[in-house]
Protein backbone atom coordinates (compact mmCIF):
# COMPACT_ATOMS: atom_id res chain seq x y z
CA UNK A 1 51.21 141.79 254.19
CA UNK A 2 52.14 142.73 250.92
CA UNK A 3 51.63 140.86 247.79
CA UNK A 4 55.21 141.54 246.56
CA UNK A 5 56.86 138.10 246.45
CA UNK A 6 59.94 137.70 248.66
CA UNK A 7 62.98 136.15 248.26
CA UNK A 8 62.26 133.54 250.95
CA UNK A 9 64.57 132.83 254.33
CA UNK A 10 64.71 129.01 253.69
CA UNK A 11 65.84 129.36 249.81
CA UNK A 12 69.11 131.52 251.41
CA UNK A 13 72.58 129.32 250.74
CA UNK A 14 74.91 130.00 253.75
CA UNK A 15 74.68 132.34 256.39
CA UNK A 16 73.65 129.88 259.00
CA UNK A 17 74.66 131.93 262.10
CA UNK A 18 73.01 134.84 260.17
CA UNK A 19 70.05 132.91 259.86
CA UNK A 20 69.98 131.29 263.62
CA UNK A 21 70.42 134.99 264.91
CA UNK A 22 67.34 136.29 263.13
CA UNK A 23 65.30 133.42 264.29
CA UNK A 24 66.28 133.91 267.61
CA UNK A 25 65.10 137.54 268.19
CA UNK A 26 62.13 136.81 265.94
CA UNK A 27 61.38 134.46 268.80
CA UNK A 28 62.23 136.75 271.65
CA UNK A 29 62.22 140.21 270.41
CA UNK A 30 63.27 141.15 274.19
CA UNK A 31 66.69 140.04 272.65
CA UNK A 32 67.25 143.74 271.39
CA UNK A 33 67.67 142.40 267.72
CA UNK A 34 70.85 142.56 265.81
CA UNK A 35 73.59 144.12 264.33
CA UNK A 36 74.68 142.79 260.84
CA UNK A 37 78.21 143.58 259.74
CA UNK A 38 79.86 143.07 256.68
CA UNK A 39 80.59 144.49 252.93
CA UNK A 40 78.23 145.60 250.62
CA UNK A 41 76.59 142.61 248.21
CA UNK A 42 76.22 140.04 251.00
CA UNK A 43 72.18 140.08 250.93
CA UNK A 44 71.90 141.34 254.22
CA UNK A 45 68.18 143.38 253.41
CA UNK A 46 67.30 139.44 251.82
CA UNK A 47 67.52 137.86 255.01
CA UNK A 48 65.67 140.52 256.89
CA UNK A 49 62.72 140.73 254.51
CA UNK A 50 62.74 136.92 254.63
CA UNK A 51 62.46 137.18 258.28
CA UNK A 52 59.75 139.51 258.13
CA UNK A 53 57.94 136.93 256.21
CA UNK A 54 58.30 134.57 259.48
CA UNK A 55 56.49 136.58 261.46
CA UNK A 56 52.52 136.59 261.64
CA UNK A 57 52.44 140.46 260.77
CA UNK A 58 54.76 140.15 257.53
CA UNK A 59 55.53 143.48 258.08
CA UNK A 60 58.47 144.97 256.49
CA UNK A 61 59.89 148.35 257.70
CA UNK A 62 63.06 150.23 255.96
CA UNK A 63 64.12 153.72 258.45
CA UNK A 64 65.09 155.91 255.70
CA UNK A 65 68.76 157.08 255.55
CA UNK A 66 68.69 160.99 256.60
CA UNK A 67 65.04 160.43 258.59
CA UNK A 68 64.34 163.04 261.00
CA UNK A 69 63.41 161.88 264.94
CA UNK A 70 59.54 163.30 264.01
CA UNK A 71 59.69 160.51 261.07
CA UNK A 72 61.02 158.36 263.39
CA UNK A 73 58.90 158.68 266.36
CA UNK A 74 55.69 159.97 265.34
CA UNK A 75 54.21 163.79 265.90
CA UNK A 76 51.70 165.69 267.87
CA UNK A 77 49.31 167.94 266.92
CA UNK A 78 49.10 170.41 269.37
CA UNK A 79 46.75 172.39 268.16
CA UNK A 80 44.19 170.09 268.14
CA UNK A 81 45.19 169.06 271.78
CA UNK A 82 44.82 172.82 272.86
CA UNK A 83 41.71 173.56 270.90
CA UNK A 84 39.51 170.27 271.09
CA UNK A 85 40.92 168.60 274.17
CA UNK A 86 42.60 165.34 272.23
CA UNK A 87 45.55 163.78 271.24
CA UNK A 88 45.97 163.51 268.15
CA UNK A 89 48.95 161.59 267.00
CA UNK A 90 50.52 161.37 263.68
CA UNK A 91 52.36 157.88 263.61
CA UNK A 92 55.61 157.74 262.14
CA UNK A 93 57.97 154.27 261.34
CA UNK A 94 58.47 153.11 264.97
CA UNK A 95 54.24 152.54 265.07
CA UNK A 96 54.14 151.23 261.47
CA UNK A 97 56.73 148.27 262.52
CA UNK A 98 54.73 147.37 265.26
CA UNK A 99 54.29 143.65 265.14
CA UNK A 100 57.09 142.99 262.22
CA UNK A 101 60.97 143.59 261.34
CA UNK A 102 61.92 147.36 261.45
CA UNK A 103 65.16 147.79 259.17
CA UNK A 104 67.75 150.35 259.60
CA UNK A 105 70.39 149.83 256.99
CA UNK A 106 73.97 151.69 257.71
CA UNK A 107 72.83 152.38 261.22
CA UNK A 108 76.58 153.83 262.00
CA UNK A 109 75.98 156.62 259.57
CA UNK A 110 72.84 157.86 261.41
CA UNK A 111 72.66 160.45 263.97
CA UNK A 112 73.82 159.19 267.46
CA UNK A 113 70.53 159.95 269.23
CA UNK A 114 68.30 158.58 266.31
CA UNK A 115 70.28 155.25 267.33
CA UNK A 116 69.52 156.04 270.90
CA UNK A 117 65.88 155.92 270.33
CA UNK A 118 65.57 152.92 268.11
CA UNK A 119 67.43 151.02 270.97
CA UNK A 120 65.36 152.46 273.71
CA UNK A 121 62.33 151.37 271.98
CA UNK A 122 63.30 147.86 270.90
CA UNK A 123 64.11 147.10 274.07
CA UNK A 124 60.82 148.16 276.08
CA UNK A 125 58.36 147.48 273.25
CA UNK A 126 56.80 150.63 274.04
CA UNK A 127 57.38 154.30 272.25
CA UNK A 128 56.48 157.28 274.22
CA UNK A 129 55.80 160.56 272.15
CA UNK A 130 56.23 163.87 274.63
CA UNK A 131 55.38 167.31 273.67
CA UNK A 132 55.07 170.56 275.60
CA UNK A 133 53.62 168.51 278.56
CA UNK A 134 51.32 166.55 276.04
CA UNK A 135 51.98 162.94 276.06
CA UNK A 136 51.33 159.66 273.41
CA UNK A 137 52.19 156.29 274.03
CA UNK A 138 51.72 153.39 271.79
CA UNK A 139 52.96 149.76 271.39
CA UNK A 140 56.29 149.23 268.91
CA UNK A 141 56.86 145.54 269.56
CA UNK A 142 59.24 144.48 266.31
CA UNK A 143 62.59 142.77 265.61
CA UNK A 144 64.99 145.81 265.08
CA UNK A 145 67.79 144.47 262.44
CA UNK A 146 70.35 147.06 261.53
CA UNK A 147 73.41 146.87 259.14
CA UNK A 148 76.25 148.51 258.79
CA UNK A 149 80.45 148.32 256.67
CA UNK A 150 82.97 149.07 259.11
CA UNK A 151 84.80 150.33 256.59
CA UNK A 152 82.08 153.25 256.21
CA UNK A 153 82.80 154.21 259.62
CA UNK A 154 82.11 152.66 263.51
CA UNK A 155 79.45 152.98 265.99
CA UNK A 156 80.20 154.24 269.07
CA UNK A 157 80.93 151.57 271.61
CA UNK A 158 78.58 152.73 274.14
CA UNK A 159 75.26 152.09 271.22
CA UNK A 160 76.93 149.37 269.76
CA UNK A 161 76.97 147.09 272.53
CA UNK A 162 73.01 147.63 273.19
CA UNK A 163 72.51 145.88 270.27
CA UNK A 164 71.66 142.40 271.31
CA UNK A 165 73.21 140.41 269.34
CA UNK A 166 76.49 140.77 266.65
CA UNK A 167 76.73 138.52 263.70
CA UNK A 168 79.93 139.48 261.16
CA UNK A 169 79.40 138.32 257.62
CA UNK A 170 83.01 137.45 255.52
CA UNK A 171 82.93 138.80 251.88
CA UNK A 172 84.49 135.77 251.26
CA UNK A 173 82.42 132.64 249.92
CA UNK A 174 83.68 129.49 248.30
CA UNK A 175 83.42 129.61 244.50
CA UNK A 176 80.91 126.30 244.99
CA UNK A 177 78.71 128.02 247.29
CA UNK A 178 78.92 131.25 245.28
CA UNK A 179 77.43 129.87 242.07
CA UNK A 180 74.59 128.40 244.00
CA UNK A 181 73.98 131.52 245.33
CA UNK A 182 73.84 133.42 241.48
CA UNK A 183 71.84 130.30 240.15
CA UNK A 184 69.34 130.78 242.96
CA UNK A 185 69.02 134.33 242.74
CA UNK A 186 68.80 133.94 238.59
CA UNK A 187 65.73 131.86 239.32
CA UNK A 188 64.11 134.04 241.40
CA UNK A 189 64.13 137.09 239.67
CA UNK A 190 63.15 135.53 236.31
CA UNK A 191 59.83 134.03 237.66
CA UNK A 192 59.39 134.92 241.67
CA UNK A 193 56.38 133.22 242.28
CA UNK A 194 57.46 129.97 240.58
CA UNK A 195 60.67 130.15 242.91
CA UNK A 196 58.52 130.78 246.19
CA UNK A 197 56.35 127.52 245.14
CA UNK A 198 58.86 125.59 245.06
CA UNK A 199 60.31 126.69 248.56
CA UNK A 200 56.82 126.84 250.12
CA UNK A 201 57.15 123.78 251.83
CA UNK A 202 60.70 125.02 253.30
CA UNK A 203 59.70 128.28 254.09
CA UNK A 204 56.35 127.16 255.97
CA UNK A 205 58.33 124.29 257.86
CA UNK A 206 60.75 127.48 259.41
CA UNK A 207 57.30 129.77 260.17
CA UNK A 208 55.81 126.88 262.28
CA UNK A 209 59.09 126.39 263.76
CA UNK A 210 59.13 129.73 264.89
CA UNK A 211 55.60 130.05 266.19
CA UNK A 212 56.33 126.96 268.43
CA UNK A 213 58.98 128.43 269.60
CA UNK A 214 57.49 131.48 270.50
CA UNK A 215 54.31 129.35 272.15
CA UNK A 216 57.17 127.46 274.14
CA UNK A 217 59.26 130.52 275.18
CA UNK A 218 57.52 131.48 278.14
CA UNK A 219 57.36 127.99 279.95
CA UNK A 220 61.27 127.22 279.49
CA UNK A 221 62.66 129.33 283.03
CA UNK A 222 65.39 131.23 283.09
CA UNK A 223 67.26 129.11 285.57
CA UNK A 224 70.15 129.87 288.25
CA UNK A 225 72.24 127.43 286.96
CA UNK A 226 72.61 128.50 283.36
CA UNK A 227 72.98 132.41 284.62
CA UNK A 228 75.42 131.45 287.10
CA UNK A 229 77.67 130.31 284.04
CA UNK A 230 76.99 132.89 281.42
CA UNK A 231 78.02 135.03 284.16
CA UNK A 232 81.11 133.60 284.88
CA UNK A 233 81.87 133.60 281.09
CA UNK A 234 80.50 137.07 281.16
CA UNK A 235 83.24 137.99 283.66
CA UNK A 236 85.78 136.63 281.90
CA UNK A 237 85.39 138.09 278.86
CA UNK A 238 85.53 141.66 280.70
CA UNK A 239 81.89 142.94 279.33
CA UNK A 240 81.39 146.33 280.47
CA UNK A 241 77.95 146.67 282.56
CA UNK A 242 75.35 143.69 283.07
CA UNK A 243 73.73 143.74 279.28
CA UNK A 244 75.79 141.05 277.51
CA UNK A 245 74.57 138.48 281.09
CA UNK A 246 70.95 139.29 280.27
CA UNK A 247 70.88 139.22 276.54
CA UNK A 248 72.58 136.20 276.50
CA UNK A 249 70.23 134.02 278.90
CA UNK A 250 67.69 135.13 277.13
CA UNK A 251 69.55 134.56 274.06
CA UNK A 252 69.99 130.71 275.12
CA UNK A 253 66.24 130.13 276.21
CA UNK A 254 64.83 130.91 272.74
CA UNK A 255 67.73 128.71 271.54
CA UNK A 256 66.52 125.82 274.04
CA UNK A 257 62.89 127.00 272.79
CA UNK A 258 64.12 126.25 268.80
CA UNK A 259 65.45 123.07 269.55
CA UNK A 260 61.93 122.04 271.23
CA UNK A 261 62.98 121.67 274.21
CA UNK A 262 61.76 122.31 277.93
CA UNK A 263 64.92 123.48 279.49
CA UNK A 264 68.63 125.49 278.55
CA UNK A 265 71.65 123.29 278.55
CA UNK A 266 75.38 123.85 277.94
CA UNK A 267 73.85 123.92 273.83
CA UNK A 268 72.27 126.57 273.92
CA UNK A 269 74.17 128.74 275.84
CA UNK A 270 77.53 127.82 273.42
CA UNK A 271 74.99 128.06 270.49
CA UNK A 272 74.59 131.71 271.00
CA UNK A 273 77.53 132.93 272.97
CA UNK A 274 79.58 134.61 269.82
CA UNK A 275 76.35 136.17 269.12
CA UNK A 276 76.43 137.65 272.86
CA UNK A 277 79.51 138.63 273.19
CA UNK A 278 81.58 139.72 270.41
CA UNK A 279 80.82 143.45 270.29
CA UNK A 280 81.10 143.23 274.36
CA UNK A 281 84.15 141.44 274.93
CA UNK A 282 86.97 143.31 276.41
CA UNK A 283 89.38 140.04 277.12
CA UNK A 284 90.45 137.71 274.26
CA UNK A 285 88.97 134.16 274.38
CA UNK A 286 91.04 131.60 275.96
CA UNK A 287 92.14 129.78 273.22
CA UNK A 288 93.59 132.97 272.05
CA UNK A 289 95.03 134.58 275.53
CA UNK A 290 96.74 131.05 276.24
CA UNK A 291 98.25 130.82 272.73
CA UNK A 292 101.86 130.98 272.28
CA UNK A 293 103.24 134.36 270.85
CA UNK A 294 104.97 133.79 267.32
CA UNK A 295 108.41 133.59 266.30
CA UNK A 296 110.19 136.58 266.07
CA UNK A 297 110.32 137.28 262.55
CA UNK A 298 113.56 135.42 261.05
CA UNK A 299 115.04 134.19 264.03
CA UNK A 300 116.79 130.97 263.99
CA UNK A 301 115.36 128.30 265.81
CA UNK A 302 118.64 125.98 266.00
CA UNK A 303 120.93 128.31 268.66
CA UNK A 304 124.18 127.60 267.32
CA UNK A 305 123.03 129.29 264.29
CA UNK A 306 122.98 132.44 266.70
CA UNK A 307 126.03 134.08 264.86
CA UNK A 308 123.99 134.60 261.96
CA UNK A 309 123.13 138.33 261.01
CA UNK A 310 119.52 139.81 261.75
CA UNK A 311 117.65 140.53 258.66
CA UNK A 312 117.29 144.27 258.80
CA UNK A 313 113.43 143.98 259.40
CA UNK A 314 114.38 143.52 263.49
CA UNK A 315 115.82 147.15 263.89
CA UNK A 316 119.56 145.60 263.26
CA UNK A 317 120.27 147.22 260.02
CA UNK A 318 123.66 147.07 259.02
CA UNK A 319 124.99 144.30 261.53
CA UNK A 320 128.30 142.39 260.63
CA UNK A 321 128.91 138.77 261.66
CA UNK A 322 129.92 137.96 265.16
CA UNK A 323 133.91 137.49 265.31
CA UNK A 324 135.94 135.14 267.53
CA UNK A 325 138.59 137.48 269.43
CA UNK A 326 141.48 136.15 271.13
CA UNK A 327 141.92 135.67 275.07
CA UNK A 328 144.79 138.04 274.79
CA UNK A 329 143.47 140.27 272.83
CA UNK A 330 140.40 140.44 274.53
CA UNK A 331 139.26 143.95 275.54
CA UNK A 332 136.96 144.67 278.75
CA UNK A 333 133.65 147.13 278.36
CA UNK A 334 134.62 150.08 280.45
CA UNK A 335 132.15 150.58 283.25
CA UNK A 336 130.58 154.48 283.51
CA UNK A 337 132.30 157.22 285.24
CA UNK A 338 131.53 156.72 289.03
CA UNK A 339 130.16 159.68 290.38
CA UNK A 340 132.97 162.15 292.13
C-alpha cells in the first residue's frame, strides 16, 4: 500500500449513490464493477482511490490512456519457453490490480476490444495469457471502475451494458454543498495527513463495514423469491439478454449483506435497481410510460376559445381568424372527381 495519503471515501460530501455503488462491488466484485458517467471536475478518480483504500490490498491501478493489449494483459517470452522449457510471464496491469481497484478513466475512448478484455476478466477473476500454443493463467480478482463524458463520445451498447452497474453524476451541485466540497478539499491539500487524522475514525468505521460485509456475503442465499421479482422487473424494463437479472440479485445480496442482515428484502432490491438497470433498460419506467403527454404547445385549454389563431410554432403559419358565414351563403366542399 502506498504511503501517499489519500483523499479518504468517508471525508467525500455527496455522491451517496456513487458511494453505495462502489461499496457494493467492493463487496462482491462478481458485480462486474461500474461505470461512472458524468463531466469532467466531479472527483470521480477521488472516490475510486478512496475505495481502493477500503480494500485489504490498498491497491490502486490507473490503465493508461493509449495502453496496448500486451500492457494490458501481460506477455510471453517465448524464447525462453522454446529454449529452457518454462513459462515465463511478464505481468502487465490486469496482474498488478489483482486484489485492489483497477481504474480505467475515459473507457469509451479506448479501443473496443481492450474494453472487451477488461470486462471478460472482471467478470471471471481469472486472466488467461495465450501465445503460439503457449499458455499463462493467473488470478486478476479487483473492482474494475471505469469513467467516461458522454459528451466525449458513447460506448457501444453491446460493452456498455456488461458493465455491472451505471451510476450518472449531475454537474450540478447546490452552492451549499459546493463550498463544503472546496473547504474540504482546501484542507486536504494544505496538510493531508492532518485531514486523514481527523477522518480516521470515519474512514475505519466504512473499512470494517465492508469486511463484514464481505464475511457475511456468502451465507445470505440468493433466494427464488427475490429472483422471481427482479425478473419480472427485468422483463418489464425490456433488458436485452439475462445480465441485468444476475447482476442485480447479486447486486441486492451485498446490499442485504451492508445493511447486516441475513436475508434480501424488497430494500435491497429497490436500493440497487437504478444501478442495475439504467444502461439496460429498453422500456421507460412506469411512472414515466403512464404519464400524461403534455399540452400541445399554446393550445387553449377553455374550448370556446377554439377560434383563436395557432401561434405559428404548430405548422399554422399565417392562419386568419375563423369567420361566421351565413346559412345562405354557405358553400359545400366539393367531393373528388368519381372515377369514370
Amino acid at each position: 500500500m502506498s504511503d501517499i495519503a489519500h483523499f479518504p471515501l468517508a471525508a467525500v460530501v455527496g455522491a451517496d449513490e456513487l458511494k453505495l455503488a462502489l461499496c457494493l462491488t467492493a463487496i462482491d466484485p462478481k458485480i462486474g464493477g461500474v461505470l461512472i458517467e458524468g463531466p469532467r471536475g466531479m472527483a470521480k478518480s477521488t472516490l475510486a482511490r478512496g475505495l481502493a483504500d477500503l480494500l485489504a490490498s490498498g491497491q490502486f491501478v490507473t490503465l493508461p490512456l493509449g495502453a496496448t493489449e500486451e500492457r494490458l494483459v501481460g506477455t510471453l517470452d517465448l524464447d525462453a519457453a522454446l529454449s529452457e522449457g518454462r513459462s515465463q510471464f511478464s505481468p502487465g496491469v490486469l496482474a498488478k490490480a489483482d486484489g485492489g481497484v483497477l481504474y480505467v478513466d475515459e473507457v469509451n475512448l479506448l479501443p473496443d476490444h481492450l474494453v472487451d478484455v477488461l470486462l471478460d476478466v472482471a467478470a471471471s477473476g481469472v486472466n488467461v495469457v495465450e501465445r503460439d500454443g503457449i499458455s499463462h493463467r493467473h488470478p486478476a480478482r479487483f473492482v474494475l471502475i471505469g469513467t467516461m463524458n458522454p459528451e466525449e463520445g458513447e460506448l457501444r451498447p453491446q460493452l456498455l451494458e456488461r458493465f455491472g452497474l451505471n451510476v450518472v453524476l449531475s454537474g450540478q451541485t447546490a452552492p451549499a454543498e459546493r463550498g463544503q466540497i472546496i473547504r474540504r478539499r482546501l484542507d486536504f491539500d494544505s496538510d493531508p495527513e492532518a485531514f486523514c487524522a481527523v477522518w480516521t475514525p470515519q474512514q475505519e468505521a466504512l473499512k470494517q463495514r465492508c469486511e463484514q460485509a464481505r464475511a457475511l456475503l456468502p451465507s445470505i442465499p440468493l433466494d427464488d423469491q427475490s429472483l422471481a421479482q427482479i425478473t419480472e422487473r427485468c422483463f418489464a424494463a425490456g433488458v436485452d439478454g439475462l445480465r441485468a437479472d444476475l447482476v442485480w440479485l447479486r447486486a441486492a445480496r451485498a446490499h442485504a449483506a451492508w445493511r447486516g442482515a441475513w436475508g434480501i428484502i424488497d430494500e435491497d432490491i429497490n436500493a440497487v435497481a437504478e444501478f442495475a438497470l439504467r444502461h439496460r433498460r429498453r422500456n421507460p419506467p412506469p411512472s414515466e410510460a403512464s404519464a400524461p403527454a403534455p399540452p400541445e404547445q399554446n393550445q387553449p385549454a377553455d374550448p370556446s376559445a377554439s377560434d383563436m389563431p395557432k401561434s405559428a410554432g404548430q405548422g399554422s403559419w399565417g392562419a386568419l381568424p375563423a369567420q361566421a358565414v351565413p346559412i345562405g351563403q354557405r358553400r359545400d366542399v366539393p367531393s373528388w372527381p368519381k372515377k369514370p
